[in-house]
Protein backbone atom coordinates (compact mmCIF):
# COMPACT_ATOMS: atom_id res chain seq x y z
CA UNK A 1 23.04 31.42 3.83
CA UNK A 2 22.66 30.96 0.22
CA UNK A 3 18.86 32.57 -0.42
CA UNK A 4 16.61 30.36 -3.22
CA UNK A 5 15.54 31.60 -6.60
CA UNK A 6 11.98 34.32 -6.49
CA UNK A 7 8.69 32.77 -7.11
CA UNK A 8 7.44 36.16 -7.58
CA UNK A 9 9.94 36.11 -10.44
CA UNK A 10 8.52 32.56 -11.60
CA UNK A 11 4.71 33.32 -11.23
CA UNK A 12 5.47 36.14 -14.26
CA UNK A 13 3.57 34.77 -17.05
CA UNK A 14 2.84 31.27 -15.72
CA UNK A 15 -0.67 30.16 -15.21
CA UNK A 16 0.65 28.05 -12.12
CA UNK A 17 2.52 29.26 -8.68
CA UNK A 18 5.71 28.88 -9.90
CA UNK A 19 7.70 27.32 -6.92
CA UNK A 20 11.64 27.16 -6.62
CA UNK A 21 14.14 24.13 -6.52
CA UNK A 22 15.30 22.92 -3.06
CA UNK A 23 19.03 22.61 -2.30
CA UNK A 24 21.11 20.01 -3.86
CA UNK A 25 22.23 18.30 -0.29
CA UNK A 26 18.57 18.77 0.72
CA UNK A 27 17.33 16.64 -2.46
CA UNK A 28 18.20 13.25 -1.40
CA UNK A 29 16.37 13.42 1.96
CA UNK A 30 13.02 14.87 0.92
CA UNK A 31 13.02 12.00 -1.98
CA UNK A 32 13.39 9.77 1.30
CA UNK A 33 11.02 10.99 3.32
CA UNK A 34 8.44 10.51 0.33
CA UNK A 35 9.18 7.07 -0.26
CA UNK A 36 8.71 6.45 3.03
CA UNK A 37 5.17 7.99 3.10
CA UNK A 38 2.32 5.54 1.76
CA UNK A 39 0.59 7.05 -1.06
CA UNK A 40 -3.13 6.87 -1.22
CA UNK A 41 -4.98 7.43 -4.71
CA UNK A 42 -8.43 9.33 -4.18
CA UNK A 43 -11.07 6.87 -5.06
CA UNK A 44 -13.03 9.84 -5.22
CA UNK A 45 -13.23 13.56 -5.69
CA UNK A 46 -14.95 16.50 -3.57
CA UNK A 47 -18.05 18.03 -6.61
CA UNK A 48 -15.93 21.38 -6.05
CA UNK A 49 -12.58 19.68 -6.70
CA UNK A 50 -13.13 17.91 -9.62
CA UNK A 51 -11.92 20.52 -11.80
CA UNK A 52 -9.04 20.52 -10.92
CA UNK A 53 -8.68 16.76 -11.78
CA UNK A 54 -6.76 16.01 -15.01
CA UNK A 55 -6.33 12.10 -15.15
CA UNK A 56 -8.40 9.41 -13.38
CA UNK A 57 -7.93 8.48 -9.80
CA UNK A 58 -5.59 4.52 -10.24
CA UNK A 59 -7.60 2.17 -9.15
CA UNK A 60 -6.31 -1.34 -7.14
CA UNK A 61 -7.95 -4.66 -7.04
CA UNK A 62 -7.84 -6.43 -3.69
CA UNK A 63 -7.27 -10.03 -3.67
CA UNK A 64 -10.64 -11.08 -3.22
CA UNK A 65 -13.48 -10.40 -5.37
CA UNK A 66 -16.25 -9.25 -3.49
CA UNK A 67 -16.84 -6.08 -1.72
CA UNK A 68 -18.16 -5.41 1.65
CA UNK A 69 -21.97 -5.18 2.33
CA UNK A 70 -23.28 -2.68 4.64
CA UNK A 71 -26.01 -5.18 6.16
CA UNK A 72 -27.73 -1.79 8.61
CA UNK A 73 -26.64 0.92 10.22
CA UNK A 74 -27.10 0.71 14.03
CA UNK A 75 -26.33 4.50 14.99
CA UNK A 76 -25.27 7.84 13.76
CA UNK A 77 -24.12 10.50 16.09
CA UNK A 78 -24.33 14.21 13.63
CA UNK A 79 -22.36 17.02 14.81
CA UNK A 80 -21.62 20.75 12.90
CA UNK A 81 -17.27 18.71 12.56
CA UNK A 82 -18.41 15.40 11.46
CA UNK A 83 -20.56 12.90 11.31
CA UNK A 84 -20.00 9.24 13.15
CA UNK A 85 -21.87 6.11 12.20
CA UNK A 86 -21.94 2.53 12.85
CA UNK A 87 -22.29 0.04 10.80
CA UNK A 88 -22.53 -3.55 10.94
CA UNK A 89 -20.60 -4.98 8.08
CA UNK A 90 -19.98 -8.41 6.31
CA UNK A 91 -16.72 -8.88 4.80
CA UNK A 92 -15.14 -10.54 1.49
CA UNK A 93 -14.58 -13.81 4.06
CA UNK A 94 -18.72 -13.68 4.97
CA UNK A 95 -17.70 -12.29 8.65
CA UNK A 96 -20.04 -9.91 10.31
CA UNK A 97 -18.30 -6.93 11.89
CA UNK A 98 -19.21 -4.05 13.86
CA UNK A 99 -17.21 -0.88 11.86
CA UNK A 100 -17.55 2.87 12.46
CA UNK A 101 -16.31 5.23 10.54
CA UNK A 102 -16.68 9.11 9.97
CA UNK A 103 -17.80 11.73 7.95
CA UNK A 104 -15.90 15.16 7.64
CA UNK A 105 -15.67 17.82 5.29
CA UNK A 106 -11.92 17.90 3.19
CA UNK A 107 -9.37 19.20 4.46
CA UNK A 108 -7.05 22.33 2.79
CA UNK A 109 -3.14 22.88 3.74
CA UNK A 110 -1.99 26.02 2.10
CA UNK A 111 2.20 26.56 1.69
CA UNK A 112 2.58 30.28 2.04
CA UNK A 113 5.64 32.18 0.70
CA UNK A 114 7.21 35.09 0.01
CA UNK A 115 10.11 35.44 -2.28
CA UNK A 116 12.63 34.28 0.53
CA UNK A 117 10.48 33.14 3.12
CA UNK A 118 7.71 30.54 4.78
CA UNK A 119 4.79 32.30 6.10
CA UNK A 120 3.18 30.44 9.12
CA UNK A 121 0.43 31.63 11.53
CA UNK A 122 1.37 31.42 15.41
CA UNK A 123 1.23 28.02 16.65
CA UNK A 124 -2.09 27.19 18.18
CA UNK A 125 -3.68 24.62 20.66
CA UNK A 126 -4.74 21.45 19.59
CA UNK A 127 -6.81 19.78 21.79
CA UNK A 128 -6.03 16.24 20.01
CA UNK A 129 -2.62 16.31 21.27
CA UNK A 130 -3.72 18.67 23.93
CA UNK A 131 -0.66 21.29 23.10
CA UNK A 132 -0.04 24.35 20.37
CA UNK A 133 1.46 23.45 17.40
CA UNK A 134 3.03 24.46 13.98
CA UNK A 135 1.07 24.28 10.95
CA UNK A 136 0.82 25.83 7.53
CA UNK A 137 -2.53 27.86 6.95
CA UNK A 138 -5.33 25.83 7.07
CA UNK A 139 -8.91 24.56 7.45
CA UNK A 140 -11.95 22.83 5.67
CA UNK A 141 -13.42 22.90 2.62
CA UNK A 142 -17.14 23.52 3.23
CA UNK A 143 -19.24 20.46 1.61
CA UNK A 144 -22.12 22.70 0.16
CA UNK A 145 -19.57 25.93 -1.31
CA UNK A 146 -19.72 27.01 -4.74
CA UNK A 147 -16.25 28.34 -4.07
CA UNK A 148 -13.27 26.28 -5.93
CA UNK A 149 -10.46 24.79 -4.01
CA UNK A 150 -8.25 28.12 -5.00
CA UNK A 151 -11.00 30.61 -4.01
CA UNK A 152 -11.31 28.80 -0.14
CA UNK A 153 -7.14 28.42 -0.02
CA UNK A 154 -7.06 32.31 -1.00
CA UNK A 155 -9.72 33.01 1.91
CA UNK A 156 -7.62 30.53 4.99
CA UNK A 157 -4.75 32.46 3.95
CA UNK A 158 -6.09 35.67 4.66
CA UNK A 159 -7.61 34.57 8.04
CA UNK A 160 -4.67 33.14 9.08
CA UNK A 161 -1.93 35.81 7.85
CA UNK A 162 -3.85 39.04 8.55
CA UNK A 163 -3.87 39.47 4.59
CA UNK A 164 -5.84 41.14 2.19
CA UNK A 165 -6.60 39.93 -1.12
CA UNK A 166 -4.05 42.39 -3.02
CA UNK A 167 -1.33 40.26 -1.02
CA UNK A 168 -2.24 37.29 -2.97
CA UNK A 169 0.48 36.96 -6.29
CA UNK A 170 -1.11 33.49 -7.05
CA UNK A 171 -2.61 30.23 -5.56
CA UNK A 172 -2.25 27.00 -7.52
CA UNK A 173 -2.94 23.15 -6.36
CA UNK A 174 -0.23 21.37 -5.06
CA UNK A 175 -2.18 17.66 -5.71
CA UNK A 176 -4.61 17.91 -7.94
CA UNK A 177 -6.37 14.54 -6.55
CA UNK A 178 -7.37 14.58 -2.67
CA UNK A 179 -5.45 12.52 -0.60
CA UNK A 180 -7.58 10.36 1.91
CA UNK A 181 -6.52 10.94 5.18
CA UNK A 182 -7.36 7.87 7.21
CA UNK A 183 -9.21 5.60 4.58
CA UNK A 184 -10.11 2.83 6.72
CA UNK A 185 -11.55 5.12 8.97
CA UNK A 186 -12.39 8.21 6.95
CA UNK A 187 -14.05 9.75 3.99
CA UNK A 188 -11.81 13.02 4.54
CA UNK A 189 -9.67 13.88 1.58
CA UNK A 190 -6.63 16.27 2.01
CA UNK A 191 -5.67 19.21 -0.85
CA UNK A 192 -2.67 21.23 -1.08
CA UNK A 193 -2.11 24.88 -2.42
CA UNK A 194 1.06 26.88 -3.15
CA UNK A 195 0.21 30.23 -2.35
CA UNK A 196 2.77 32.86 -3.43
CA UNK A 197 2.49 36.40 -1.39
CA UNK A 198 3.94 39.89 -2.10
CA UNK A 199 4.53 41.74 0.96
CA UNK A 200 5.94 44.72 -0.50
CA UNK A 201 3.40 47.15 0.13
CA UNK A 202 3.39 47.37 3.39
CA UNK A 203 1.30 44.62 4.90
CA UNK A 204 1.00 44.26 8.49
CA UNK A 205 1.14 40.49 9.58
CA UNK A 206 -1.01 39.01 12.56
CA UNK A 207 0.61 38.96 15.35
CA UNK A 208 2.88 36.04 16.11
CA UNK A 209 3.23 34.89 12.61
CA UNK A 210 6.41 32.34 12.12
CA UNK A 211 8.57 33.21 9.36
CA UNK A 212 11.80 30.67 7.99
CA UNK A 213 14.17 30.99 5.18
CA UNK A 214 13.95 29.53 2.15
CA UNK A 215 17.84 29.00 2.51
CA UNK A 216 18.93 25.55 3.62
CA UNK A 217 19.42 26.45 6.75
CA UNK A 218 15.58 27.90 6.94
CA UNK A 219 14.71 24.25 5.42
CA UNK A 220 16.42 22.56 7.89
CA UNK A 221 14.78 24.59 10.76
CA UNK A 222 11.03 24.22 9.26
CA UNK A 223 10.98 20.61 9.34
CA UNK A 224 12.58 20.65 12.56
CA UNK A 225 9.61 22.56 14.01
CA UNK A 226 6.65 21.30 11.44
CA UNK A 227 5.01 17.98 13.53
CA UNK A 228 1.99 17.68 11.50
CA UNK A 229 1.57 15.02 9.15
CA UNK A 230 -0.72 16.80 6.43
CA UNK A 231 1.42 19.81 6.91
CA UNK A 232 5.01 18.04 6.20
CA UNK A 233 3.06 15.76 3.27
CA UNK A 234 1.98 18.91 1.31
CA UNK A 235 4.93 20.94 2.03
CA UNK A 236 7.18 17.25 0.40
CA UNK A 237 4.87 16.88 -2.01
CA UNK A 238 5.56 20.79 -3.63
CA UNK A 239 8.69 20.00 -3.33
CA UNK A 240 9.17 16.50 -4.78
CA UNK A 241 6.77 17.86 -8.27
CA UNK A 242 9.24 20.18 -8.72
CA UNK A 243 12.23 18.38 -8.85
CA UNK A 244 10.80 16.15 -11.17
């Protein structure tokens, strides 16, 4: 197996992660799978992400000219995950509909690497799906944090590694805009982080952590096992900016 080029030889001297260049025979198919991927421009950004932003959010015009009304909202059901209201809604075609939608705090996907390897914590269950999974490092972004997006990426990937700070080479955004998640049904945005590790002195993992090449064959074998969606989007996305 033919190992990939250091980041911890990159991030010398660079004020960003600096990531390495996928395969050649590898290239083709991620471009693929990102086409194939809708992209969803932010139509607005988190107060603690929003220094991270460095051009305006594109913005679409539908094909009618009128926005929806919120006429009332019938219920809200709060919870410490989200928050679920009702609404009853007229349209751009003057039809009254009954809409809920949700309110969650953003979501953070962190890509963790060494200088030959993926770093992922052991799977865990999802009760969505009702099974353990694979997933990159992850969790929320609290809505009321003066922490920036880097600061809470640094502190999922030490609660999900087994860590410490020292660990931690660098941590740079992967999108700089959030992605919504499920806009029709979902305020949620989604940012990703490149975090580059140096193991050398002797950390000691959690238990159970996944580890995978960055070789093609390691590749290969990641996306094989990587099922979530926001995982696989972040992980393409990394990769597509830096083949640009």
């Amino acid at each position: 197996m033919t190992a990939l080029a250091s980041p911890l030889d990159q991030a010398q001297g660079e004020s960003e992660a600096a990531v390495f260049m996928p395969p050649n025979r590898l290239r083709l198919k991620f471009l693929f799978l990102l086409v194939v991927n809708l992209w969803f421009p932010a139509t607005s950004l988190s107060p603690r992400c929003q220094h991270r932003a460095t051009t305006p959010p594109r913005l679409f015009s539908c094909s009618s000219d009128k926005d929806w009304t919120t006429l009332h909202k019938f219920t809200t059901l709060s919870t410490p995950w989200m928050a679920l209201h009702g609404e009853k809604l007229l349209d751009d075609k003057g039809q009254q509909l009954d809409y809920w939608r949700v309110e969650k705090e953003d979501s953070a996907i962190v890509v963790s690497l060494t200088s030959d390897e993926f770093l992922l914590p052991e799977p865990s269950f999802r009760p969505g799906v009702g099974r353990c999974t694979l997933d990159f490092p992850g969790g929320r972004i609290p809505a009321n944090t003066d922490l920036t997006g880097p600061e809470v990426a640094a502190q999922i990937v030490q609660r999900e590694l087994g860590i410490s700070d020292d660990s931690i080479v660098s941590i740079a955004p992967i999108n700089e805009k959030g992605w919504p998640i499920n806009s029709s049904f979902s305020n949620q945005l989604l940012y990703g982080f490149l975090a580059v590790l140096d193991l050398s002195n002797d950390t000691v993992l959690s238990p159970g952590i996944r580890k995978y090449s960055t070789s093609a064959e390691g590749m290969e074998a990641l996306l094989e096992d990587l099922e979530c969606l926001q995982c696989r989007m972040v992980l393409l996305e990394w990769m597509r900016r830096n083949n640009s």
